[in-house]
N, C-alpha and C. Protein backbone atom coordinates (compact mmCIF):
# COMPACT_ATOMS: atom_id res chain seq x y z
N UNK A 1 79.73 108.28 87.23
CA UNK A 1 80.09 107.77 88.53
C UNK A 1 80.78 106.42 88.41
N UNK A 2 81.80 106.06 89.36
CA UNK A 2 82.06 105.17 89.62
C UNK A 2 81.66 103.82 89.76
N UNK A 3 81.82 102.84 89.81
CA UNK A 3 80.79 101.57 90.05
C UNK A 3 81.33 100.91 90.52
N UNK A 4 81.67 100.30 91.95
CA UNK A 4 82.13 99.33 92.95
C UNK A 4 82.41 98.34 92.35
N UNK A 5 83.55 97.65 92.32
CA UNK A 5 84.60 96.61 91.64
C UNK A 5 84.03 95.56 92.35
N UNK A 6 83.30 95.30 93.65
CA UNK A 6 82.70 94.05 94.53
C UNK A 6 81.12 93.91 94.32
N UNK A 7 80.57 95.17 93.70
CA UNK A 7 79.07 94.54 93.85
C UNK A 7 78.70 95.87 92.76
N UNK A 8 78.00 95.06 91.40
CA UNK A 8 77.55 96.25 90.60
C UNK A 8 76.78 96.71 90.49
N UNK A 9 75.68 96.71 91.72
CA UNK A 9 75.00 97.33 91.83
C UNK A 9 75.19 98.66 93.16
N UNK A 10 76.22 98.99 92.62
CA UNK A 10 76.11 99.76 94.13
C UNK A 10 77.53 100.83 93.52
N UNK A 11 77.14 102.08 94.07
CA UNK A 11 78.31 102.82 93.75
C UNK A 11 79.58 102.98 93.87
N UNK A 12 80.36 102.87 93.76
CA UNK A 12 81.84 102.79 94.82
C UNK A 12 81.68 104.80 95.90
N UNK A 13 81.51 104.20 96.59
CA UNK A 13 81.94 105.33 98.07
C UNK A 13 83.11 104.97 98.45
N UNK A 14 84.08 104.59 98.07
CA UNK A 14 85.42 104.65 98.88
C UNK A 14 85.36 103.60 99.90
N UNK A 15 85.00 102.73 100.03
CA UNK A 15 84.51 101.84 101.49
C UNK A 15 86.12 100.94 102.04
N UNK A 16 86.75 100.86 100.53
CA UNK A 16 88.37 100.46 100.80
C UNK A 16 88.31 98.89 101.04
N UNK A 17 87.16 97.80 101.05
CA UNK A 17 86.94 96.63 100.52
C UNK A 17 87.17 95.69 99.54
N UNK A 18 87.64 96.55 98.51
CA UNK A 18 88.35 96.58 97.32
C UNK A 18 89.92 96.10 97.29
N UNK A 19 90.38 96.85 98.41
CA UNK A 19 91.80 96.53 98.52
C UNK A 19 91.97 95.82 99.61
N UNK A 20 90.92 94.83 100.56
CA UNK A 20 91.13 94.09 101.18
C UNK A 20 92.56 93.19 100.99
N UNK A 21 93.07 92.53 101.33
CA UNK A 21 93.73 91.25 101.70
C UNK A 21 92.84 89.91 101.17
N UNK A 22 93.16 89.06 100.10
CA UNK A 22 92.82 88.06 100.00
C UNK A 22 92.83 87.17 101.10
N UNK A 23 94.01 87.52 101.66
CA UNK A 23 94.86 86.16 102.62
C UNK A 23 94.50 86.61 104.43
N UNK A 24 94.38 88.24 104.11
CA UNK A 24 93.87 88.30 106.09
C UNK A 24 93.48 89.45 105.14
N UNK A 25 91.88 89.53 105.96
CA UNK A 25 91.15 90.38 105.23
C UNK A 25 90.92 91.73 106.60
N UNK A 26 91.91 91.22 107.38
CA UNK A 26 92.16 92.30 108.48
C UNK A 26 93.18 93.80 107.70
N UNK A 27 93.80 93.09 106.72
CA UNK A 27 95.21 94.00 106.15
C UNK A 27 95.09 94.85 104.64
N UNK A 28 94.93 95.73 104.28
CA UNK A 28 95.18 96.27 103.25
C UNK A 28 96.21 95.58 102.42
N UNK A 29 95.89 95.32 101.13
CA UNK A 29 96.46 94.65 100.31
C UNK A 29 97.81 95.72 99.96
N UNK A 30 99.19 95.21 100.26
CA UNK A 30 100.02 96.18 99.77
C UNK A 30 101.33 95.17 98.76
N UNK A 31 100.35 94.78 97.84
CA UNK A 31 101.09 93.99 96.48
C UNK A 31 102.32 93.11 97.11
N UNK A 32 102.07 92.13 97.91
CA UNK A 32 103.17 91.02 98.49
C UNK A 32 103.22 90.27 97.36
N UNK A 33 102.38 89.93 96.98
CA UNK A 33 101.87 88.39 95.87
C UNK A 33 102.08 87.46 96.38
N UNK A 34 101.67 87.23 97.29
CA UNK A 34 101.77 86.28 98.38
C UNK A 34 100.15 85.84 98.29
N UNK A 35 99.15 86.18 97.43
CA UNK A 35 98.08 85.72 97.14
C UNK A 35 98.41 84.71 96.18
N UNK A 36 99.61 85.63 95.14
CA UNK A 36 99.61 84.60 93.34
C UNK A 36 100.46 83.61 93.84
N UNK A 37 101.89 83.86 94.56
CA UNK A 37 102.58 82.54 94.37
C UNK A 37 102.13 81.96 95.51
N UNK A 38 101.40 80.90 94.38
CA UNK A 38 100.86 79.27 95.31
C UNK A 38 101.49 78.22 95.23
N UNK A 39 102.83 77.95 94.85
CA UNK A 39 103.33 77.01 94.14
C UNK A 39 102.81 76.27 93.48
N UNK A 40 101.57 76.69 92.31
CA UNK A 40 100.97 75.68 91.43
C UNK A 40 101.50 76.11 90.07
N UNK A 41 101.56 75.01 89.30
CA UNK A 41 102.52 75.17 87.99
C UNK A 41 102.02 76.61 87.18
N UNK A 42 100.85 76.86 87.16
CA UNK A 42 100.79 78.11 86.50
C UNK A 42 99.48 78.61 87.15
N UNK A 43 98.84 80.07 87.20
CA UNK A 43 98.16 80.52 87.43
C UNK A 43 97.05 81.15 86.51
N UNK A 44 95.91 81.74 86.59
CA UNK A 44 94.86 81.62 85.77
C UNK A 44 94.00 82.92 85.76
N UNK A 45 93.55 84.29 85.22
CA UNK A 45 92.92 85.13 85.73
C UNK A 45 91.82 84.90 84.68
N UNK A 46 90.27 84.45 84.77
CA UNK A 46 89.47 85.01 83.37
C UNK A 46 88.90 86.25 83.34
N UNK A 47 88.93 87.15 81.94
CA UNK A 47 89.19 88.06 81.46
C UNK A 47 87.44 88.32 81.33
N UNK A 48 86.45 88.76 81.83
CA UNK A 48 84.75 88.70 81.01
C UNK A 48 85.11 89.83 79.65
N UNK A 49 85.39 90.97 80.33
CA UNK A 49 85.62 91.97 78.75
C UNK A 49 86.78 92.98 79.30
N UNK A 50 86.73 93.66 78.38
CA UNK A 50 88.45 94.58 77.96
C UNK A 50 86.92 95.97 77.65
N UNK A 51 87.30 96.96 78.44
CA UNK A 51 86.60 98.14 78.15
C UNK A 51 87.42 99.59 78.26
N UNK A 52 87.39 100.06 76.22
CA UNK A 52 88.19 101.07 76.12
C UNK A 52 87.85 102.30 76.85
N UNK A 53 86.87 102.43 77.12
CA UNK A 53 86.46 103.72 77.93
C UNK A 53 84.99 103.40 79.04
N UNK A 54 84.76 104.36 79.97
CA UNK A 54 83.96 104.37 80.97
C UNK A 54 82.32 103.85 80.17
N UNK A 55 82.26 105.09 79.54
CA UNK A 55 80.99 104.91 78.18
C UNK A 55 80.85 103.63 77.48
N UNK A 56 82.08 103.06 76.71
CA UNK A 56 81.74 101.40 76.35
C UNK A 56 81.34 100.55 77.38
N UNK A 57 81.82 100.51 78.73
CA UNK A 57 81.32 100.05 79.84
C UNK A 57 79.58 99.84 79.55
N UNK A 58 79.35 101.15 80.01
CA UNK A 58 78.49 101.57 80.66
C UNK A 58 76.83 101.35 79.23
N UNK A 59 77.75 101.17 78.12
CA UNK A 59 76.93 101.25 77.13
C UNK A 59 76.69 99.31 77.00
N UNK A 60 77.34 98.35 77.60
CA UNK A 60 77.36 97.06 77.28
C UNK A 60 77.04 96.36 78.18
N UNK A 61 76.22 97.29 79.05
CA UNK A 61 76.04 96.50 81.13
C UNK A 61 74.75 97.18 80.57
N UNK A 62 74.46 98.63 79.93
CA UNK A 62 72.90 98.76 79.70
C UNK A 62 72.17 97.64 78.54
N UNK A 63 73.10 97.25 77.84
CA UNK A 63 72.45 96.99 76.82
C UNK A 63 71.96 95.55 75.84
């Protein structure tokens, strides 16, 4: 199963919260980047892990 990208304890059901709007959380996010460009000299995402498959996931959140 799936596992909700906003809260990991909870399944993803489709709830579509996910693709909120950073900026109006009234709007489905439809890739403006009007979130990224902030006019600040550079931008920043941190990375926690890189997971090759569902199973490595799922084997490193049990374990």
């Amino acid at each position: 199963m799936k596992q909700c990208l906003l809260n990991e304890n909870k399944v993803c059901d489709e709830c579509g919260d996910c693709m909120r709007c950073d900026l109006d959380p009234n709007k489905l996010c439809d890739n403006c980047m009007k979130c990224i460009h902030t006019g600040a000299e550079y931008n920043a995402v941190e990375i926690d892990a890189i997971y090759e498959s569902e199973d490595e996931e799922k084997a490193l959140k049990e374990g």
